[in-house]
C-alpha atoms as a PDB file:
ATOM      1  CA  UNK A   1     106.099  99.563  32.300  1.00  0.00           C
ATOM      2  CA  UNK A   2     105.822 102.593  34.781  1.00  0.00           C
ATOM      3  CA  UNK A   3     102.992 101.357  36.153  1.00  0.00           C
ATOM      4  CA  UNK A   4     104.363  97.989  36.819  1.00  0.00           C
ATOM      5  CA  UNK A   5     107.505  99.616  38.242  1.00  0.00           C
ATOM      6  CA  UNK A   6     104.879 102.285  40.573  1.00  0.00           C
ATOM      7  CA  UNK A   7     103.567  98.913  41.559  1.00  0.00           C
ATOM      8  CA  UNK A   8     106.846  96.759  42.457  1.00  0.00           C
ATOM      9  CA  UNK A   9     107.823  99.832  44.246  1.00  0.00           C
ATOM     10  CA  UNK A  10     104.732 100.432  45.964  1.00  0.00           C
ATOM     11  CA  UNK A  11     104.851  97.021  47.482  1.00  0.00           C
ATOM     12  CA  UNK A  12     108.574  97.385  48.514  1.00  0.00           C
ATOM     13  CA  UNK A  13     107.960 100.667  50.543  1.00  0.00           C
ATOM     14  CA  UNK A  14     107.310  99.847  54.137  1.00  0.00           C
ATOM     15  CA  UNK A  15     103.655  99.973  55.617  1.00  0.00           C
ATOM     16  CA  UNK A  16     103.435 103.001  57.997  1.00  0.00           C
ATOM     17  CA  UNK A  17     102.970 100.964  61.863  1.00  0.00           C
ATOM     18  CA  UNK A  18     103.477 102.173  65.270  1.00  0.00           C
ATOM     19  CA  UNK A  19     106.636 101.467  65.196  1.00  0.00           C
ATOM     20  CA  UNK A  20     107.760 103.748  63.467  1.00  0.00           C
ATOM     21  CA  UNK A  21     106.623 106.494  66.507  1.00  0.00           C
ATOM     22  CA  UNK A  22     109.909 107.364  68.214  1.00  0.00           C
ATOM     23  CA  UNK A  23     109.802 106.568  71.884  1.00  0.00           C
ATOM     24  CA  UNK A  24     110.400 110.080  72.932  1.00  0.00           C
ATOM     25  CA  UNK A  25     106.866 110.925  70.599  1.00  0.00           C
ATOM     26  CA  UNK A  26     105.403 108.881  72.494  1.00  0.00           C
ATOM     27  CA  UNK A  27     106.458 110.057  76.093  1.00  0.00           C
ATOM     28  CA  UNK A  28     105.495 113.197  75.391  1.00  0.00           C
ATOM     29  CA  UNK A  29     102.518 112.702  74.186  1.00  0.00           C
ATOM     30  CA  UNK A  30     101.851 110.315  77.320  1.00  0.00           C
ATOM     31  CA  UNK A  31     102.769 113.457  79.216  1.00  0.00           C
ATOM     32  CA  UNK A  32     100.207 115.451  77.797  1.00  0.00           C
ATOM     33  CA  UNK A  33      97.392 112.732  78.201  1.00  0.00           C
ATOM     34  CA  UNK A  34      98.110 112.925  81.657  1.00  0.00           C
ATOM     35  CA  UNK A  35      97.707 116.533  81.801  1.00  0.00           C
ATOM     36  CA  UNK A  36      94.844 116.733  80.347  1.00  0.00           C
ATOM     37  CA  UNK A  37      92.999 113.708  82.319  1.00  0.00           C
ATOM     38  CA  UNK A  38      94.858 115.466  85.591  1.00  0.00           C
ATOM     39  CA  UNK A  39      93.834 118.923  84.594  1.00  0.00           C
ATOM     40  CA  UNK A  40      90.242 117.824  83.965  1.00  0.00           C
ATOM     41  CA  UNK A  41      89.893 115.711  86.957  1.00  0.00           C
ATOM     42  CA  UNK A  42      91.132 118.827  89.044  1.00  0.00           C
ATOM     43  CA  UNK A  43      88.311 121.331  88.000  1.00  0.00           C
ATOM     44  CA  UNK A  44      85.733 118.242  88.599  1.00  0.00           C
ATOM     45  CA  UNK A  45      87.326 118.127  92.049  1.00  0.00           C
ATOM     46  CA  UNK A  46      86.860 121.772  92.411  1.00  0.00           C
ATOM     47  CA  UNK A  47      83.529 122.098  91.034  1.00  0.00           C
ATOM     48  CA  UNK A  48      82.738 119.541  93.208  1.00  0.00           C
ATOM     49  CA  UNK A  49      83.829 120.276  96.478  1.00  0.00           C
ATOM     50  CA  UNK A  50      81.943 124.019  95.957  1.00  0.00           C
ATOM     51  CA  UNK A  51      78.401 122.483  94.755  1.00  0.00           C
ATOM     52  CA  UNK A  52      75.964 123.557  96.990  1.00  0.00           C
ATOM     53  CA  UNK A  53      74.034 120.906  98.411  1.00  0.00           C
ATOM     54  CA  UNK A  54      71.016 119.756  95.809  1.00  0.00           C
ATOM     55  CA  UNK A  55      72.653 121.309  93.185  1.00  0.00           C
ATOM     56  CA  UNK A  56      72.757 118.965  89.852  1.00  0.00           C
ATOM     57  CA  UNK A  57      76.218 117.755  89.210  1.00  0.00           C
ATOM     58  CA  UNK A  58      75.407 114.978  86.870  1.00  0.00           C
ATOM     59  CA  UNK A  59      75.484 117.727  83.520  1.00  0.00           C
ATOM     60  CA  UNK A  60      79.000 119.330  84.181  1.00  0.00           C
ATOM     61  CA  UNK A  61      80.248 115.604  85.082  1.00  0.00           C
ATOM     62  CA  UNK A  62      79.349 114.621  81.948  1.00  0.00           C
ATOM     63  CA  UNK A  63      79.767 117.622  80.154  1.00  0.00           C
ATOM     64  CA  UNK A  64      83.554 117.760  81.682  1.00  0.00           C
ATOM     65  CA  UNK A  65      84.098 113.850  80.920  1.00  0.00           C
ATOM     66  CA  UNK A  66      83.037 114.593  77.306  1.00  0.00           C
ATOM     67  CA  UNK A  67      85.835 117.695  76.920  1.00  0.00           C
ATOM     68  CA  UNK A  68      88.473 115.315  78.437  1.00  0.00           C
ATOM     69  CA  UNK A  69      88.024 112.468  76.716  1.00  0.00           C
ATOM     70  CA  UNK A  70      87.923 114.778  73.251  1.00  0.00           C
ATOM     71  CA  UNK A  71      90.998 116.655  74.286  1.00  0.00           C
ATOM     72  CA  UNK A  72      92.586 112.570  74.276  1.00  0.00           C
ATOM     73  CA  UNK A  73      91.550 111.851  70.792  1.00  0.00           C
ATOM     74  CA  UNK A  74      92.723 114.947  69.892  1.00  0.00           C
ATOM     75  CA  UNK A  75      96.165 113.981  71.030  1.00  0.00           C
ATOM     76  CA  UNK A  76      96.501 110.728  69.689  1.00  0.00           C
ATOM     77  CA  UNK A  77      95.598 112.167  66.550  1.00  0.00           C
ATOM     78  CA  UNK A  78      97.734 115.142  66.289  1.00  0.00           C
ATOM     79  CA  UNK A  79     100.999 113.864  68.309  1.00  0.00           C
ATOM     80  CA  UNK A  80     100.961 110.085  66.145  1.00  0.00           C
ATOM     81  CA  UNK A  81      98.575 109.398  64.250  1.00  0.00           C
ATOM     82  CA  UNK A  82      98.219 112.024  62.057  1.00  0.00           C
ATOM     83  CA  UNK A  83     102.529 113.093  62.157  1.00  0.00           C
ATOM     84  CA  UNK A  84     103.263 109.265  61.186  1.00  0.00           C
ATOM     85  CA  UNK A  85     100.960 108.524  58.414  1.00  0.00           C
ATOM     86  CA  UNK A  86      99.227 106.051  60.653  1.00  0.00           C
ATOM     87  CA  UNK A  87      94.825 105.718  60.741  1.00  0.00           C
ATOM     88  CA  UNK A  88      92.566 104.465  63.160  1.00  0.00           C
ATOM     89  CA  UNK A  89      92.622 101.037  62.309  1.00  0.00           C
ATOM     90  CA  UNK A  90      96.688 101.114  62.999  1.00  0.00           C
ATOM     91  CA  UNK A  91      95.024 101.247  66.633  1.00  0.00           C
ATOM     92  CA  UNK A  92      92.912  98.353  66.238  1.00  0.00           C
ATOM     93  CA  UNK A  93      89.919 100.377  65.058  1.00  0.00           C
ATOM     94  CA  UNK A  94      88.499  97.569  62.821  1.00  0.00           C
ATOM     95  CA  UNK A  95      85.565  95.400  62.204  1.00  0.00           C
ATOM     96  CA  UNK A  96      84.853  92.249  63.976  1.00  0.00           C
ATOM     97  CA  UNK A  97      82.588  89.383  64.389  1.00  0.00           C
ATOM     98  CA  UNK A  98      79.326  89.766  66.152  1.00  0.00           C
ATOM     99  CA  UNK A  99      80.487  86.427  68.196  1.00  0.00           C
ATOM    100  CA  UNK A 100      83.111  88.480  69.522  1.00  0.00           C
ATOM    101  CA  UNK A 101      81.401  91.209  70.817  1.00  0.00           C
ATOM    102  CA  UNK A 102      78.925  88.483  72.348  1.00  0.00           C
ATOM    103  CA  UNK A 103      82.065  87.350  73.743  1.00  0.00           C
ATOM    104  CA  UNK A 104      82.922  90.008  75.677  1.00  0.00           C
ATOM    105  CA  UNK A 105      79.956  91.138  76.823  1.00  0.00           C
ATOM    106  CA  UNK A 106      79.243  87.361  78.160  1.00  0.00           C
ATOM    107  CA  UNK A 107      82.951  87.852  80.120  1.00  0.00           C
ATOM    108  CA  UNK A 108      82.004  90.796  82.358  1.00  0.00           C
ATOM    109  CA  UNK A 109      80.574  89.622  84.819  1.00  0.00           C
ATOM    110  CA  UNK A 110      83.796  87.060  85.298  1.00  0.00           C
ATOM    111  CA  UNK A 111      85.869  89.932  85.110  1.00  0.00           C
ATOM    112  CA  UNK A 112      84.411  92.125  87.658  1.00  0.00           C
ATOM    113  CA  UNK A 113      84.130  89.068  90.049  1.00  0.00           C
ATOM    114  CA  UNK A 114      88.107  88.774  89.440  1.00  0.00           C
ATOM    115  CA  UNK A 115      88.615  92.348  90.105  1.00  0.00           C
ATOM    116  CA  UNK A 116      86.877  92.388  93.077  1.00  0.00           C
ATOM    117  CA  UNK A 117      88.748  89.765  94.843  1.00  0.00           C
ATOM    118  CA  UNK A 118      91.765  90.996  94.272  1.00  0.00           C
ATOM    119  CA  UNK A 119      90.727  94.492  95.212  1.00  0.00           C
ATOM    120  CA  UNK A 120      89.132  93.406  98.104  1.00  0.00           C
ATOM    121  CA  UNK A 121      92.423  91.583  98.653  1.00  0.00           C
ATOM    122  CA  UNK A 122      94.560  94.389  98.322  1.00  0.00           C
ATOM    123  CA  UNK A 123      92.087  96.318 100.612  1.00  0.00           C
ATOM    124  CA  UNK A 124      92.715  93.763 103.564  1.00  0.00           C
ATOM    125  CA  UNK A 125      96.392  93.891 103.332  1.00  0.00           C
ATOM    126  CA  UNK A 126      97.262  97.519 103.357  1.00  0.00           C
ATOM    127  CA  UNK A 127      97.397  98.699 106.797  1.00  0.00           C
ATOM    128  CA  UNK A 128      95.704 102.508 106.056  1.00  0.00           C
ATOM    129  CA  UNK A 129      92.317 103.516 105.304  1.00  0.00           C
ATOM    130  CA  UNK A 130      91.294 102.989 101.747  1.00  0.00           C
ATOM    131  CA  UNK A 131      90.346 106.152 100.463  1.00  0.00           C
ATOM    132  CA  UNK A 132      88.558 106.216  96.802  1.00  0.00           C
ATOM    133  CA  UNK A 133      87.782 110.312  95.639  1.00  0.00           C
ATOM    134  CA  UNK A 134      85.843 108.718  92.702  1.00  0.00           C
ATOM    135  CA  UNK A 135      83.416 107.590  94.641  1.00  0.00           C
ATOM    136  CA  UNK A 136      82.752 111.068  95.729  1.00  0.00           C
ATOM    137  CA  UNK A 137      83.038 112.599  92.180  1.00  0.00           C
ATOM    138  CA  UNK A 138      81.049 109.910  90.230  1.00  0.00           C
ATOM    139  CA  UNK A 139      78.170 110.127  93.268  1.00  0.00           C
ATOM    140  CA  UNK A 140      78.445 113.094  95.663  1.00  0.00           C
ATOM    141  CA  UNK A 141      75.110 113.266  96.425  1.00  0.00           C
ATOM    142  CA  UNK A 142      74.212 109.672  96.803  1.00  0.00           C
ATOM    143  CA  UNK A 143      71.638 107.928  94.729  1.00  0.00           C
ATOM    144  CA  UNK A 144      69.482 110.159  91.772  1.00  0.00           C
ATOM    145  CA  UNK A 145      68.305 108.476  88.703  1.00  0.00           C
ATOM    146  CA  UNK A 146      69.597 111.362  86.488  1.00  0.00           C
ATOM    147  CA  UNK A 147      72.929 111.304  87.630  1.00  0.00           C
ATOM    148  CA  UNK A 148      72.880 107.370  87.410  1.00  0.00           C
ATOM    149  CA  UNK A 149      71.937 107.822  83.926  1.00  0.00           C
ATOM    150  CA  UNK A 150      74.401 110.164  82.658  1.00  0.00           C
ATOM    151  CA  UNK A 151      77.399 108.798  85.340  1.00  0.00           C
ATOM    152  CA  UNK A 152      76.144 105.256  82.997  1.00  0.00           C
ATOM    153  CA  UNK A 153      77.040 108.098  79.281  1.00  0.00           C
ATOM    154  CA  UNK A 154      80.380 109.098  81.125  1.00  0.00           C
ATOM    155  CA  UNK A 155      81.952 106.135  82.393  1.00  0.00           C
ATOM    156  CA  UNK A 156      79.980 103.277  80.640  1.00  0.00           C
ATOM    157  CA  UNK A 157      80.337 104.736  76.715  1.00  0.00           C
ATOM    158  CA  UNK A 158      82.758 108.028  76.568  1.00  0.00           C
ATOM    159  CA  UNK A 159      85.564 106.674  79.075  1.00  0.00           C
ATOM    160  CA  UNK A 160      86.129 103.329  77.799  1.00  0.00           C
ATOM    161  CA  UNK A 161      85.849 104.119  73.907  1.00  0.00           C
ATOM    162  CA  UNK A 162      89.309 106.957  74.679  1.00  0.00           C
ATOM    163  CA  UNK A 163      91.426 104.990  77.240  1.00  0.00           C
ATOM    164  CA  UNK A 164      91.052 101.765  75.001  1.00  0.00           C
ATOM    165  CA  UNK A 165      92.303 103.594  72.048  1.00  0.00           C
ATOM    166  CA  UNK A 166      95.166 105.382  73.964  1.00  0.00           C
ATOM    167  CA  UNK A 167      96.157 101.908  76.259  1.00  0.00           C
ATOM    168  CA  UNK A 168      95.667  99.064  74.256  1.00  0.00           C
ATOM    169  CA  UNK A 169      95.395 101.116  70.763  1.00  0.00           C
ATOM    170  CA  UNK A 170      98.337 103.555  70.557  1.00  0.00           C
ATOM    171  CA  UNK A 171     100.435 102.020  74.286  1.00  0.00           C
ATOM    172  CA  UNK A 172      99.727  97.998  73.641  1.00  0.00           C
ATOM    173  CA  UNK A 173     100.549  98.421  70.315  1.00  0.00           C
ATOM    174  CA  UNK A 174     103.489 100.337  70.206  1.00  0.00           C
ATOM    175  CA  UNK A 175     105.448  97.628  73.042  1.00  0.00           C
ATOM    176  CA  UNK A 176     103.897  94.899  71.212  1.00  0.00           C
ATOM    177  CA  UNK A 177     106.194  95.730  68.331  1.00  0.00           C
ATOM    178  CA  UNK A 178     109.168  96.681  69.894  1.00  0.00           C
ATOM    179  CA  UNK A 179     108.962  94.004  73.097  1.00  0.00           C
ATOM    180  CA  UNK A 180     106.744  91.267  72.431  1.00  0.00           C
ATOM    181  CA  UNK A 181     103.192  90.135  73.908  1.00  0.00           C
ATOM    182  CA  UNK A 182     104.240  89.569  77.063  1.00  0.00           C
ATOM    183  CA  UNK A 183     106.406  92.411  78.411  1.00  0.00           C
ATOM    184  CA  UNK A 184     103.626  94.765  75.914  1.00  0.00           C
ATOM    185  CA  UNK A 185     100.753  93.339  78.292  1.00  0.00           C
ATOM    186  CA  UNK A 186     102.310  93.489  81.752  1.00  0.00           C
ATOM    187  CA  UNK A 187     103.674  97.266  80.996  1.00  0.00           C
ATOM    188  CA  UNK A 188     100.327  98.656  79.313  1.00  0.00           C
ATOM    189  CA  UNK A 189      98.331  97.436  82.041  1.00  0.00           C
ATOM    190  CA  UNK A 190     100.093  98.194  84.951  1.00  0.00           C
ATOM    191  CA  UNK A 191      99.854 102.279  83.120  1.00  0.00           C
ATOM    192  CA  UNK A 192      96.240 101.723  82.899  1.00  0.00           C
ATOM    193  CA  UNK A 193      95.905 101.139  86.988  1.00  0.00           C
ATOM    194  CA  UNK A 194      98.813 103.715  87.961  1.00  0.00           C
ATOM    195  CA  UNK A 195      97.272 106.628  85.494  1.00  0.00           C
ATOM    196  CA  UNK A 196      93.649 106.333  87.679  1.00  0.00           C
ATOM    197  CA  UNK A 197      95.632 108.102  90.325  1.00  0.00           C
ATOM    198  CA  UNK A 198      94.339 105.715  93.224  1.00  0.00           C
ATOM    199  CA  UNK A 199      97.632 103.338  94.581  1.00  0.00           C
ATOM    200  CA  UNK A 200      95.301 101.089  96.394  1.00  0.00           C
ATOM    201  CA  UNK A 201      93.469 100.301  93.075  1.00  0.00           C
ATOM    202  CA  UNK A 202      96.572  99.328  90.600  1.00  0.00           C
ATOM    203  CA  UNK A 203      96.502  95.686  91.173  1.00  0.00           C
ATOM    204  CA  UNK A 204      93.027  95.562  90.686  1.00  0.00           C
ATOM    205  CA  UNK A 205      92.952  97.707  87.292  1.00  0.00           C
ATOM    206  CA  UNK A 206      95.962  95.971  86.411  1.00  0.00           C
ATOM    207  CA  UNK A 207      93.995  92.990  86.167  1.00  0.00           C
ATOM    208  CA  UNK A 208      91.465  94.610  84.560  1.00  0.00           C
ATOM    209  CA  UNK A 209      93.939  95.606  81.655  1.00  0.00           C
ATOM    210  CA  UNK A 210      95.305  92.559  81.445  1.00  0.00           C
ATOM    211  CA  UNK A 211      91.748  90.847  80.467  1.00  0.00           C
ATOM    212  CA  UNK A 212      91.344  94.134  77.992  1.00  0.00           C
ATOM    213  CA  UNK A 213      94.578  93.431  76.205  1.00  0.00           C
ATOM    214  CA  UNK A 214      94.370  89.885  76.087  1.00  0.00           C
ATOM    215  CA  UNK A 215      90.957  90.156  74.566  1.00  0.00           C
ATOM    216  CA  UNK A 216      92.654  92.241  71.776  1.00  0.00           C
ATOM    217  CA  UNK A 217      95.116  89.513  70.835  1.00  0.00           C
ATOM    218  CA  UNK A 218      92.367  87.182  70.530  1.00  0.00           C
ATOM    219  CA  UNK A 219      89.920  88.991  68.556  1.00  0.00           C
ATOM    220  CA  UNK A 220      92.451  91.075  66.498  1.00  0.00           C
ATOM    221  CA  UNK A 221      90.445  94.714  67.074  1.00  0.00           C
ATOM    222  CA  UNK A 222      89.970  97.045  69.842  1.00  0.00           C
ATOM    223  CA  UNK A 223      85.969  96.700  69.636  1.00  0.00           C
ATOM    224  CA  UNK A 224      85.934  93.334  71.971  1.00  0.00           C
ATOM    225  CA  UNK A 225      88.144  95.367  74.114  1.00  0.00           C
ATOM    226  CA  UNK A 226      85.786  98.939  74.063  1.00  0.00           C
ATOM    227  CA  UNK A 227      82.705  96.594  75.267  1.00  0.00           C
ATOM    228  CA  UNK A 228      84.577  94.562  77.709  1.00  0.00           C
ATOM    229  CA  UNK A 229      85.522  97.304  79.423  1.00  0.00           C
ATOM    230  CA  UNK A 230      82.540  99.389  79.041  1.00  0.00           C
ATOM    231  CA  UNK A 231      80.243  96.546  80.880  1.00  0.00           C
ATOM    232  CA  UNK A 232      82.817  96.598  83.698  1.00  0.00           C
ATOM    233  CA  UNK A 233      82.506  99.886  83.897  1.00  0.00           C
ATOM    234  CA  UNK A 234      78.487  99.809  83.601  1.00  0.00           C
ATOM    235  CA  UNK A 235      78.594  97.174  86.152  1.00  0.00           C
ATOM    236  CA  UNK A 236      80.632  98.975  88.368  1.00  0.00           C
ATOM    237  CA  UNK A 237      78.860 102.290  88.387  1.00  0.00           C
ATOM    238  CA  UNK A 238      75.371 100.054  88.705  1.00  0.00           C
ATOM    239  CA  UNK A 239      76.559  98.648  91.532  1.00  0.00           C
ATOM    240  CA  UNK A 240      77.642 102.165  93.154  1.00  0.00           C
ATOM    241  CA  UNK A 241      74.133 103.656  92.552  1.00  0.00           C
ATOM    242  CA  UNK A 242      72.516 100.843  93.609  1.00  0.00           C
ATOM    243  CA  UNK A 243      74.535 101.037  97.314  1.00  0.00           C
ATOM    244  CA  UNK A 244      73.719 104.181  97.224  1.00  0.00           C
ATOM    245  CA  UNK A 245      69.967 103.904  96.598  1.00  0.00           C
ATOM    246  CA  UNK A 246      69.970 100.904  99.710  1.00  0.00           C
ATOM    247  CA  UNK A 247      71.783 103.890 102.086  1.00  0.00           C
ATOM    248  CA  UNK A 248      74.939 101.797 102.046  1.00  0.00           C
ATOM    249  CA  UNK A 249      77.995 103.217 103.553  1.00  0.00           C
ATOM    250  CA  UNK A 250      80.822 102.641 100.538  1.00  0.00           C
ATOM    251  CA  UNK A 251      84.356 101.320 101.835  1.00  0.00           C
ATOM    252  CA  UNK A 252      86.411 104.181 100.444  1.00  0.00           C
ATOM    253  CA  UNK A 253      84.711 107.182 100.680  1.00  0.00           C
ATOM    254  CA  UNK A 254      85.997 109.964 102.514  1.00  0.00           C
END
């Protein structure tokens, strides 16, 4: 009998979700994320701007990308996952079908075609110079193999494995459940392009996060999502070396 009853009650008590993550929880722990992505950003900036030239940047941008993206697990497992009874797989953190991940690998190359007409777009309409400071901080000394290589480790594996958990994990998530698909896609996604810090850029990575999230819905897990946006970003930072390695001025460097 008690173990019947332990069972009938088990199944009555409510499933621990995101929902259950107050929205103030989740603003401040927002805030923080952008601290520490701001606060990390500014000592790249710094360290940076006092290399001296021929000096190897490619191990502390790495090394610093590493810390940063760390520091955001950290957060999304100390402000809400861990305070709400929630796991990893609350985020979307489970398995998938290989023909999924197939999937999204096979839609990168659409994806960065999309982004790049829109960004070119946006590029022709505003009236100022386009200024990018990533393109400075991700290459600052033009083209060398072992800062393409570990630029590839930074942005192409360590970036996209954090900011899919926090966006489409822990953001998507959360507004799914308390405002539908819709309004949950639109709002997480346009985050994803303001947080970058580049105004110029939001329309473009808006777009991006769109694809991201709606690649979530489809397959059910953040995985699709992680290698979707780790071959954009792969792509992306190819195609930056590459310039680079041709002596092509980039539009948007300072």
């Amino acid at each position: 009998m008690n173990k019947d009853t332990d069972e009938q009650t088990s199944s009555l008590t409510p499933r621990p979700s995101l929902s259950d993550i107050p929205l103030s929880q989740l603003v401040l722990a927002f805030i923080v994320f952008l601290i520490a992505i701001k606060g990390i950003a500014y000592f790249l900036s710094a360290f940076f701007s006092t290399a001296e030239n021929g000096s190897s940047v490619s191990f502390p941008l790495i090394f610093l990308v590493l810390i940063q993206n760390l520091l955001i697990l950290i957060i999304v497992r100390h402000f809400l996952l861990q305070k709400y009874s929630l796991g990893w797989h609350n985020l979307g953190l489970v398995r998938t079908s290989a023909n999924w991940c197939y999937r999204a690998a096979l839609l990168t190359l659409p994806l960065v075609i999309i982004v790049g007409i829109v960004n070119s777009t946006v590029t022709q309409l505003i009236s100022s110079d386009f200024v990018n400071p990533q393109l400075e901080m991700l290459a600052p000394q033009g083209f060398k193999w072992d800062a393409y290589i570990l630029t590839m480790i930074a942005t192409g594996i360590i970036a996209p494995f954090a900011e899919e958990i926090v966006f489409r994990g822990v953001i998507l998530g959360w507004l799914d459940q308390k405002l539908g698909k819709y309004l949950a896609i639109l709002i997480s996604s346009f985050l994803f392009g303001s947080t970058h810090g580049i105004p110029a850029l939001i329309p473009a990575l808006t777009v991006a996060g769109i694809a991201f999230s709606l690649i979530v819905y489809k397959s059910q897990s953040l995985w699709p999502a992680i290698i979707l946006h780790s071959g954009f970003n792969m792509f992306m930072t190819t195609a930056l070396y590459y310039a680079l390695s041709q002596g092509v001025n980039l539009p948007g460097a300072s």
